[in-house]
Each structure stands twice: as structure tokens, then as C-alpha cells.
Protein backbone atom coordinates (compact mmCIF):
# COMPACT_ATOMS: atom_id res chain seq x y z
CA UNK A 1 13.26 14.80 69.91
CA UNK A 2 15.40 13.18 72.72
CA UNK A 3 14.96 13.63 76.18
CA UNK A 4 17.51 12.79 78.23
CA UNK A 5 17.52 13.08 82.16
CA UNK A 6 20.59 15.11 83.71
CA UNK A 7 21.83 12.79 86.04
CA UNK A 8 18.57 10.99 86.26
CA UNK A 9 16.57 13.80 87.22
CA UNK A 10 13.36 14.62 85.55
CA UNK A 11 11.76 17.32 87.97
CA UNK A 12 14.79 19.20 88.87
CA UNK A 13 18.13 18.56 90.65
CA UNK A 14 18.41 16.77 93.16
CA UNK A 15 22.00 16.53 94.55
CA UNK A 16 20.61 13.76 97.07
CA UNK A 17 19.76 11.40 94.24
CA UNK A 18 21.55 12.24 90.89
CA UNK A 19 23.74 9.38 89.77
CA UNK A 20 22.58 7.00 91.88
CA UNK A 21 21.56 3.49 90.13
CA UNK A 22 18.12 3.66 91.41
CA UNK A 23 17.54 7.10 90.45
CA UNK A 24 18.70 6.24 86.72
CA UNK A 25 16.75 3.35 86.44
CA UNK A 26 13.63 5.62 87.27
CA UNK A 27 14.45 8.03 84.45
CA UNK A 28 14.90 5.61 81.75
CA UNK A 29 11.52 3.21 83.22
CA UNK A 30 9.87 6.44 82.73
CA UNK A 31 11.07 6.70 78.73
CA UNK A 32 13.98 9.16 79.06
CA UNK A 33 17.49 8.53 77.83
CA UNK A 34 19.52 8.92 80.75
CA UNK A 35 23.05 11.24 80.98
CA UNK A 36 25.38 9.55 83.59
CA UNK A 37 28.69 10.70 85.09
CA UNK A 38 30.91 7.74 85.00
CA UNK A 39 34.69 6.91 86.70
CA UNK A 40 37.40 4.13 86.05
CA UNK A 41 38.95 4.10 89.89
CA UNK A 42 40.67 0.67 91.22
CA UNK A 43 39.70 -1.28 88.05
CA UNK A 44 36.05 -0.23 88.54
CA UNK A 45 33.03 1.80 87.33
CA UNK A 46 31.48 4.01 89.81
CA UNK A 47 28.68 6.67 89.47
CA UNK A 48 28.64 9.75 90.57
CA UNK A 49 29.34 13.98 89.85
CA UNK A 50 32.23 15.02 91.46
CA UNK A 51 33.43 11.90 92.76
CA UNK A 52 32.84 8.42 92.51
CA UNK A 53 30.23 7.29 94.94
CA UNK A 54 28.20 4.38 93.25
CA UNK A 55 29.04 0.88 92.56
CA UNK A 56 27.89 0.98 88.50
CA UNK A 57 25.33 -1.35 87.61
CA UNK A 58 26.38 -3.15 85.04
CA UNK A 59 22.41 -3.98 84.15
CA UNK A 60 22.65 -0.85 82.83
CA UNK A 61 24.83 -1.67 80.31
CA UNK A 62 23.32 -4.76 78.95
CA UNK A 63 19.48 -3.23 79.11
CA UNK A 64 19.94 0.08 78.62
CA UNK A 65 22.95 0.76 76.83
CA UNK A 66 21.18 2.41 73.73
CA UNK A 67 19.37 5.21 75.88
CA UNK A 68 22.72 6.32 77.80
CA UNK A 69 24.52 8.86 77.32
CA UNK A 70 27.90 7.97 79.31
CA UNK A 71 29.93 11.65 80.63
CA UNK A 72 33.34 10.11 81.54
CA UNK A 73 34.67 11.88 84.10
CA UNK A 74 38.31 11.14 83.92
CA UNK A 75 40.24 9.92 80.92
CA UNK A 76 40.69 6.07 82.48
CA UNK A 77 36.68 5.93 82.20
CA UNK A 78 37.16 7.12 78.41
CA UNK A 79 39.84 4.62 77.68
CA UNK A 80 37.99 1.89 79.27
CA UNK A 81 34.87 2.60 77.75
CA UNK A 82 36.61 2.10 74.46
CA UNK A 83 38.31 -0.82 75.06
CA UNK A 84 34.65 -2.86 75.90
CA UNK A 85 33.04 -0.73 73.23
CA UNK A 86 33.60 -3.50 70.50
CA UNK A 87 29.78 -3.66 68.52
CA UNK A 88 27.72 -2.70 71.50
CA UNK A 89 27.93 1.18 70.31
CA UNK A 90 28.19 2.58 73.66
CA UNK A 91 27.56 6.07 73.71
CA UNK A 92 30.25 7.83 75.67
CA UNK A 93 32.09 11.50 75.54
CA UNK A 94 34.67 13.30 77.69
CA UNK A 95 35.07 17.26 77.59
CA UNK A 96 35.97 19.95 80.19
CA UNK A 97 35.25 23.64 78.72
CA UNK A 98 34.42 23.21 75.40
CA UNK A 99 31.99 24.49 73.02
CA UNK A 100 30.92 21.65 72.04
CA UNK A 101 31.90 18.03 71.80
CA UNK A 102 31.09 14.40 69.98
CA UNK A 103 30.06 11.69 71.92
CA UNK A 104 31.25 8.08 70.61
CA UNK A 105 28.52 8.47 68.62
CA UNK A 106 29.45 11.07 66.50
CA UNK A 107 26.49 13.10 68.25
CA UNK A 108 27.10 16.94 69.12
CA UNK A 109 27.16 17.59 72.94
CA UNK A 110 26.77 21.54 73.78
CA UNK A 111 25.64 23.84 75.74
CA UNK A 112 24.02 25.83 72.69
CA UNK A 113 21.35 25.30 70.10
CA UNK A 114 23.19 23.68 66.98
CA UNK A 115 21.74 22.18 64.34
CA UNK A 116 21.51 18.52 64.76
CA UNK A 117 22.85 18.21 68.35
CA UNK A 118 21.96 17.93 71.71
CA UNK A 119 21.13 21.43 74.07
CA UNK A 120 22.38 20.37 77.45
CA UNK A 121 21.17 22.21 80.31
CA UNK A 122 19.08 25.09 78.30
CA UNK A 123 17.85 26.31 81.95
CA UNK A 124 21.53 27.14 83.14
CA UNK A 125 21.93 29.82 80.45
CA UNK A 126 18.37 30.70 80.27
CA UNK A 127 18.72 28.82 76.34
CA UNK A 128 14.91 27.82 74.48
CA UNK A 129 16.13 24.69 72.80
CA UNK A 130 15.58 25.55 69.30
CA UNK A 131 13.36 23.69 67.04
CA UNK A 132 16.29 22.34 65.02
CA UNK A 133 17.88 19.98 67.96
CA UNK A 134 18.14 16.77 68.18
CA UNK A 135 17.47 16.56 71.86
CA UNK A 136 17.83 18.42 75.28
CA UNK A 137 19.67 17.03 78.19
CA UNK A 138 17.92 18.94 81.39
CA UNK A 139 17.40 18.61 84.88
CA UNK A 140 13.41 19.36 84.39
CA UNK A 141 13.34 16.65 81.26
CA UNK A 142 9.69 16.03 82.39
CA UNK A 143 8.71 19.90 81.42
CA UNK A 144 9.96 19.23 77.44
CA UNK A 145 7.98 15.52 77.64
């Protein structure tokens, strides 16, 4: 099963800290895959939810690149993404209101137990991850661990 820390956060949210590069680096130190929101703004990478407020880390890439899971949050991050993408097998996705979406991957991203894919955020629809996942993306990570 995968485990992979909301924003970084293992124990809960925490608005304070999510997205930022130390906060991350905690989560995956700790043996979680990590879900990051990512921007393309001024020819950059930032972190952060609703806007970019981090300076990305580009450590992350080259260290941890196999235990990200990279949430583009506007389509310039998603093209960009692509573009560097060439054998590293970054693992990026975009969506807005869907179902369910693939990550670059070819993994399943939803909100709702499917076979094979990954249950984000189970506590936000009051969801038990099923048996048959392949991982749960959570805020309280630690409590599946």
C-alpha cells in the first residue's frame, strides 16, 4: 500500500506548513510518498495550495522524484513538467472536478475507492479506503502507517 502525505502532512492539516520544502522533506524522511501542489509562474516552480508561495527545491526532484506525486496547479506547470519529463518518469497530474484522473503515470487519482488506484482524502467524505487500493493520499497518512 502507498502512503502518501497530503501536502506533506502526516498528523493532520496544517495550513501553516503544507507545501512548504521543509515540511515535504519531513514526510518523505519519514517513508511517505509525498503529494505536492506545484506552479509554472515567471519561468519558475513554486510550491504552494492556492497560490504560489515557495521557491521549489529542485533537490526534490533529483532525490525524490520517484516518491512524488506532482498536483499541477495550472496548465503551464503541466506543460512544463512534460517538457523535462524525458526518462526521469516524473509523476505528475492536473484535474479540477473530476471523478477521477491519471497521473503521468498512468496511476488512477480519485476521490473514491477504485480498484487499483489511489483514495485521496478518504476523511473528507468520511470514505474507508478499501482493501483493493493501491494507496491513500491523506492528511493523517501517519494513522494508515
Amino acid at each position: 500500500m502507498i502512503l502518501i502525505a497530503h501536502r506533506g502532512n502526516t498528523q493532520g492539516p496544517n495550513k501553516d506548513k503544507e507545501n512548504h520544502p521543509d515540511h515535504i522533506l519531513n514526510a518523505l524522511r519519514a517513508g511517505y510518498n509525498c503529494e505536492i501542489d506545484v506552479w509554472y509562474i515567471d519561468g519558475k516552480f513554486k510550491l504552494g495550495h492556492d497560490n504560489p508561495q515557495y521557491d521549489f527545491p529542485f533537490d526534490l526532484f533529483h532525490n525524490y522524484f520517484n516518491k512524488l506525486w506532482i498536483h499541477c496547479k495550472n496548465s503551464e506547470a503541466l506543460v512544463q513538467l512534460q517538457s523535462i519529463d524525458s526518462g526521469v518518469r516524473l509523476n505528475y497530474f492536473w484535474h479540477d472536478q473530476d471523478y477521477a484522473t491519471l497521473t503521468s503515470r498512468g496511476d488512477i487519482w480519485s476521490i473514491h475507492n477504485i480498484e487499483n488506484g489511489i483514495i485521496v482524502m478518504p476523511e473528507s467524505t468520511s470514505t474507508e479506503p478499501s482493501n483493493f487500493v493501491k494507496g491513500i493520499c491523506s492528511d493523517y497518512i501517519a494513522q494508515y502507517a
